[in-house]
Protein backbone atom coordinates (compact mmCIF):
# COMPACT_ATOMS: atom_id res chain seq x y z
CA UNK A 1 -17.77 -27.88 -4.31
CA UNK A 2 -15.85 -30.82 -4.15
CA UNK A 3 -12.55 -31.13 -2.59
CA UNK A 4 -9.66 -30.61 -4.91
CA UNK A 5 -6.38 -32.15 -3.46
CA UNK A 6 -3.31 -30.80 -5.19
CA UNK A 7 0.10 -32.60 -5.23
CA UNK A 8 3.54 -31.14 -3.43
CA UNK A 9 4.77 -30.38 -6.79
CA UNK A 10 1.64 -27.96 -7.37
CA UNK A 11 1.92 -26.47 -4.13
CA UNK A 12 5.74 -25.62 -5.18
CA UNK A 13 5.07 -24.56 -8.34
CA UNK A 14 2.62 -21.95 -6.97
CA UNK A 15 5.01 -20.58 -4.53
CA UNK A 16 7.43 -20.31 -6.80
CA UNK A 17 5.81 -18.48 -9.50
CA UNK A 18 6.17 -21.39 -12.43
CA UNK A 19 2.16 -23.08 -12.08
CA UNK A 20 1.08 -20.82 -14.96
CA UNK A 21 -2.26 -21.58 -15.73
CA UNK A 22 -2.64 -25.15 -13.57
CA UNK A 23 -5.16 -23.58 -11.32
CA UNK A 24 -7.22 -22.44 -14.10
CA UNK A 25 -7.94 -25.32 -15.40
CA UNK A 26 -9.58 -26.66 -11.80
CA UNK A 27 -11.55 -23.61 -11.26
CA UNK A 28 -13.58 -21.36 -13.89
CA UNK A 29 -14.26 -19.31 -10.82
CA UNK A 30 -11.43 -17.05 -9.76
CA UNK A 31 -13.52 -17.15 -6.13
CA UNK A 32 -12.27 -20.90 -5.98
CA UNK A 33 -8.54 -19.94 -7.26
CA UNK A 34 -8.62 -17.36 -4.09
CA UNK A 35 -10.08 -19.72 -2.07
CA UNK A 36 -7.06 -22.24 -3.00
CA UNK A 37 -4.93 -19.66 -1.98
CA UNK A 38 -5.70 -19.30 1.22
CA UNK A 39 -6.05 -23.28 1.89
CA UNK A 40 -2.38 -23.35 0.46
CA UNK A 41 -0.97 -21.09 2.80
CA UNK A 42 -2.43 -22.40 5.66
CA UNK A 43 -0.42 -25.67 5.15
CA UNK A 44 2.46 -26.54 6.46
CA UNK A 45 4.12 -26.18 3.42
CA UNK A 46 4.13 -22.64 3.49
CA UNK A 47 4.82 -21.73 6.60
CA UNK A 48 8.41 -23.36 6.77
CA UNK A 49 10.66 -20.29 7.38
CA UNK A 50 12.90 -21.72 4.17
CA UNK A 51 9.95 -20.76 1.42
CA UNK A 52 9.42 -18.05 3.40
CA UNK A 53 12.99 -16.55 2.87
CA UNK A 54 12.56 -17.69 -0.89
CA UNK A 55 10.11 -16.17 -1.52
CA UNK A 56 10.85 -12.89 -0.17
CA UNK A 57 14.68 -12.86 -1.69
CA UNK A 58 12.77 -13.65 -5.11
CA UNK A 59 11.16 -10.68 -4.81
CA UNK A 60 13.42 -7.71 -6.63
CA UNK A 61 13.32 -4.87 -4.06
CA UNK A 62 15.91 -1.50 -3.11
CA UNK A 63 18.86 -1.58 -2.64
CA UNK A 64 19.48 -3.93 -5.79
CA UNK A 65 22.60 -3.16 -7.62
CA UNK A 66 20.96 -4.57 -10.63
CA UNK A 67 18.25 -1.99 -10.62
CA UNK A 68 19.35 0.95 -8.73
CA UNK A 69 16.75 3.32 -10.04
CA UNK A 70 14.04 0.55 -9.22
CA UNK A 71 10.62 2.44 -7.57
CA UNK A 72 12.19 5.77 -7.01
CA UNK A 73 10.06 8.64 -7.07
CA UNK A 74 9.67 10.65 -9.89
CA UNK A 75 9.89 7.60 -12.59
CA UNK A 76 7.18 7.34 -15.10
CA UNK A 77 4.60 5.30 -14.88
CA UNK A 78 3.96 1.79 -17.02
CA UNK A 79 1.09 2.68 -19.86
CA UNK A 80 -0.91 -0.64 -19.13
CA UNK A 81 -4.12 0.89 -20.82
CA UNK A 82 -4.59 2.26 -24.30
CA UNK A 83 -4.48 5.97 -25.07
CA UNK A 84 -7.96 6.06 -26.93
CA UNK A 85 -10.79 6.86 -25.50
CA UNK A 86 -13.64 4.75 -26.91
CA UNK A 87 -16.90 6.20 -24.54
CA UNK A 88 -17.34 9.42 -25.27
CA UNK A 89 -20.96 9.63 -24.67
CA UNK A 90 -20.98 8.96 -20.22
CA UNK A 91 -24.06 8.82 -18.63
CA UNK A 92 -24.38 11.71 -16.03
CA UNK A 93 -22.50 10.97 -12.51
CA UNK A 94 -25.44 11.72 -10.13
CA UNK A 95 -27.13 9.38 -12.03
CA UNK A 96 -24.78 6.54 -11.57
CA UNK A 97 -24.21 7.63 -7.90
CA UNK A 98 -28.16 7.33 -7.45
CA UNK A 99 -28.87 4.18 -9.17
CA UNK A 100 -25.98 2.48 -7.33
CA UNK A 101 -24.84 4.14 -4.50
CA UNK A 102 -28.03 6.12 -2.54
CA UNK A 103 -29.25 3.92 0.13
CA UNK A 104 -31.99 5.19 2.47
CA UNK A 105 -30.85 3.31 5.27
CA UNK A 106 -27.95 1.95 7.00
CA UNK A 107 -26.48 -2.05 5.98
CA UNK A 108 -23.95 -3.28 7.53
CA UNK A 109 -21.59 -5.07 6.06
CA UNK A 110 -21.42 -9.21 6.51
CA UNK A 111 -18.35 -9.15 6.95
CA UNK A 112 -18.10 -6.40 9.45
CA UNK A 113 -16.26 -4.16 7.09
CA UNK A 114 -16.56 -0.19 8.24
CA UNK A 115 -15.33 2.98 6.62
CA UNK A 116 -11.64 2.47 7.99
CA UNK A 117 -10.60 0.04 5.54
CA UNK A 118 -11.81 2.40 2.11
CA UNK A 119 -9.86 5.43 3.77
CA UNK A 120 -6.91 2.98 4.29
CA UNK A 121 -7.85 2.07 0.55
CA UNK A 122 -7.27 5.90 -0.20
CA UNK A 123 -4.42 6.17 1.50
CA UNK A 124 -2.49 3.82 -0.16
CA UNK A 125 -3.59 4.64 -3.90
CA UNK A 126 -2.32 8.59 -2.15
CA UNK A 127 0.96 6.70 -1.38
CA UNK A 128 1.56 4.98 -4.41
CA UNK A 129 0.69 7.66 -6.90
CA UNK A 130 1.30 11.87 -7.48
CA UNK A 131 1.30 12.45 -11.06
CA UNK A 132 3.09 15.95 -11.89
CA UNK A 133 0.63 18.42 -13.03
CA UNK A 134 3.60 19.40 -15.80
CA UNK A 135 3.95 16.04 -16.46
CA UNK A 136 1.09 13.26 -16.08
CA UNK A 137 3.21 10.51 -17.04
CA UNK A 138 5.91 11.04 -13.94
CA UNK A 139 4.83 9.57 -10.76
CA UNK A 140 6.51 12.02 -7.62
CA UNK A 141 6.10 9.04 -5.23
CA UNK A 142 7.81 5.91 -4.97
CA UNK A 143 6.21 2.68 -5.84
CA UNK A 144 6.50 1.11 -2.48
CA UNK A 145 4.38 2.00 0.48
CA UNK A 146 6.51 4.31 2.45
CA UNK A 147 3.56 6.85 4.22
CA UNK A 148 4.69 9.45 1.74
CA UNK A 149 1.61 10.82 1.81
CA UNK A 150 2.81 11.89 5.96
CA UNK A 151 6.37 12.32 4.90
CA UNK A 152 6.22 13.31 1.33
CA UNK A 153 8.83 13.21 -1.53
CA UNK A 154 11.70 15.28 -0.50
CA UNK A 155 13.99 17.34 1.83
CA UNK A 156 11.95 19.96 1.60
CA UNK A 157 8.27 18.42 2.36
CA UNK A 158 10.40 17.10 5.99
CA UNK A 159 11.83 20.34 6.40
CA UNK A 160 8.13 21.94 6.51
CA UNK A 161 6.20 18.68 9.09
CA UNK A 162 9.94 18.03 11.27
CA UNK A 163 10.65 19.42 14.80
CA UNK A 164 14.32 18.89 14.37
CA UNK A 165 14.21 18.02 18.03
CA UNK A 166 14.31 14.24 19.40
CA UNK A 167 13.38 12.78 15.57
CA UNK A 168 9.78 14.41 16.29
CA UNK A 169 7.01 15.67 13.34
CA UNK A 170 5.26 18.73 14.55
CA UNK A 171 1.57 17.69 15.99
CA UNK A 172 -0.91 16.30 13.58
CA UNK A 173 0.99 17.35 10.65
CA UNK A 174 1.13 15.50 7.35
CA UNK A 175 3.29 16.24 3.97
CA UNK A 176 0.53 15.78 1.34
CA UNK A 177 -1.87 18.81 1.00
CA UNK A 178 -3.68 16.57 -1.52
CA UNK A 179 -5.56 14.76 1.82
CA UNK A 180 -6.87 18.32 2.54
CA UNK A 181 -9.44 17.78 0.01
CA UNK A 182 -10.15 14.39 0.11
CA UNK A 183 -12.84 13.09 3.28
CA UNK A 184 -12.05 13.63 6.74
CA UNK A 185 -11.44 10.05 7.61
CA UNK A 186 -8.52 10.14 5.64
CA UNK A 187 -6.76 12.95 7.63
CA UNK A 188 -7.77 11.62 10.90
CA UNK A 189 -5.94 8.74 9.77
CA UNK A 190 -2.71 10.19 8.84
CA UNK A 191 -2.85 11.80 12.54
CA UNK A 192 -2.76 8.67 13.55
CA UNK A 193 0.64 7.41 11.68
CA UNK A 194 1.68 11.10 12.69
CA UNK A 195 1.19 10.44 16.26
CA UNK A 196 2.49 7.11 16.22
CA UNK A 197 5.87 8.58 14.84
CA UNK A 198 6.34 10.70 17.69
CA UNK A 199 5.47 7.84 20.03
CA UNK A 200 8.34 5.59 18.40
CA UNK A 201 10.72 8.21 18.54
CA UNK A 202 9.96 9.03 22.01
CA UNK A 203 10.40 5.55 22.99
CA UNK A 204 13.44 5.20 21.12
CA UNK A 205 14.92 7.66 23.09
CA UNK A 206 13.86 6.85 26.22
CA UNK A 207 15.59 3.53 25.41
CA UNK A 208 18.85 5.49 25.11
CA UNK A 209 19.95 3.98 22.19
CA UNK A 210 19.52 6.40 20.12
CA UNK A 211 19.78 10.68 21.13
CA UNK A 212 20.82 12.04 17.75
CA UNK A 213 17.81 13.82 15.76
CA UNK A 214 18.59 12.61 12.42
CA UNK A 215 18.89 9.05 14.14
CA UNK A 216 16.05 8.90 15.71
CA UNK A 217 13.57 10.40 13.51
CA UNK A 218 14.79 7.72 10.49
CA UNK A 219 14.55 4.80 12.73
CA UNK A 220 11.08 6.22 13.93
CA UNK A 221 9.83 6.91 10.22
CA UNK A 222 11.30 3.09 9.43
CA UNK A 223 9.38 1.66 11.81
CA UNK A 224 6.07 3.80 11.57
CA UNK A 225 6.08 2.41 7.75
């Protein structure tokens, strides 16, 4: 494909969220829209610690006084589908899995891609949604990534994984018995945040700047996320 050279007034309008459909009409192929992307952010342009700041302080995030209930868990989640069901009649899964999925033998990926990166993939989609049983519309989580899946949701899901000593979590604990069902991977990655915690806060006090529990164990958690 040819090379497409965009103007400084493109470039802005993209990082400012007003280009609406410009890059559309250069590429039918949202490959090529990605692909402009990435060439746009490796320019200059976008690497000036100015946009940078604009672009995060356009972003509405907590604390806002604006929207003060904005991502907290236990909202209810946007309907962005409808509620009808138009397949009724679904082929059967082992089927699918079979036709798609079996492999005899082992491919690697071309892009070097492993296992790690689909239970990271699970871990988020943990973080960012726990519908209530009572209540399938309410999501228990918040909507930003915040390991809640190794903290959970409330007081009481720290009370059960905290030491209460030095900001620490008890040893390869985690929050979320949801993971205790889902592949190992997924577990042995939480471990990891877990044990990463209780490296922070050890460091943290070591440092000596912090020795209070409920200090150290927030800054910890902050960090770990």
């Amino acid at each position: 494909m040819e090379s497409t050279k965009f103007s400084l007034k493109t470039a802005l309008s993209l990082a400012f969220g007003d280009l609406k459909n410009e890059v559309s009409k250069h590429f039918e192929d949202s490959e090529e829209e990605l692909k402009l992307v990435h060439e746009l952010i490796q320019t200059a342009i976008f690497q000036e610690p100015t946009l940078i700041t604009q672009l995060w302080n356009d972003i509405t995030k907590p604390p806002n006084i604006f929207f003060l209930q904005l991502g907290k868990a236990g909202s209810q989640y946007a309907r962005s589908t409808p509620t009808s069901k138009p397949f009724n009649q679904l082929p059967d899964a082992s089927i699918i899995f079979d036709d798609l999925m079996k492999r005899n033998k082992f491919i690697p990926h071309p892009s070097g891609i492993n296992a790690t990166l689909f239970y990271l993939a699970v871990l988020i989609t943990h973080d960012l949604f726990n519908s209530d049983p009572q209540n399938p519309s309410i999501d228990r989580n918040s909507s930003y990534l915040d390991l809640s899946p190794l903290y959970g949701n409330s007081n009481e899901d720290l009370a059960k994984i905290r030491t209460g000593v030095l900001g620490r979590l008890k040893p390869d604990t985690f929050a979320d018995s949801r993971i205790l069902i889902q592949p190992p991977g997924l577990g042995e990655l939480l471990i990891v945040f877990s044990r990463n915690h209780n490296y922070i806060a050890n460091y943290l006090y070591e440092t000596g700047k912090f020795k209070n529990d409920e200090h150290l164990f927030q800054t910890a958690r902050l960090i770990n996320c």
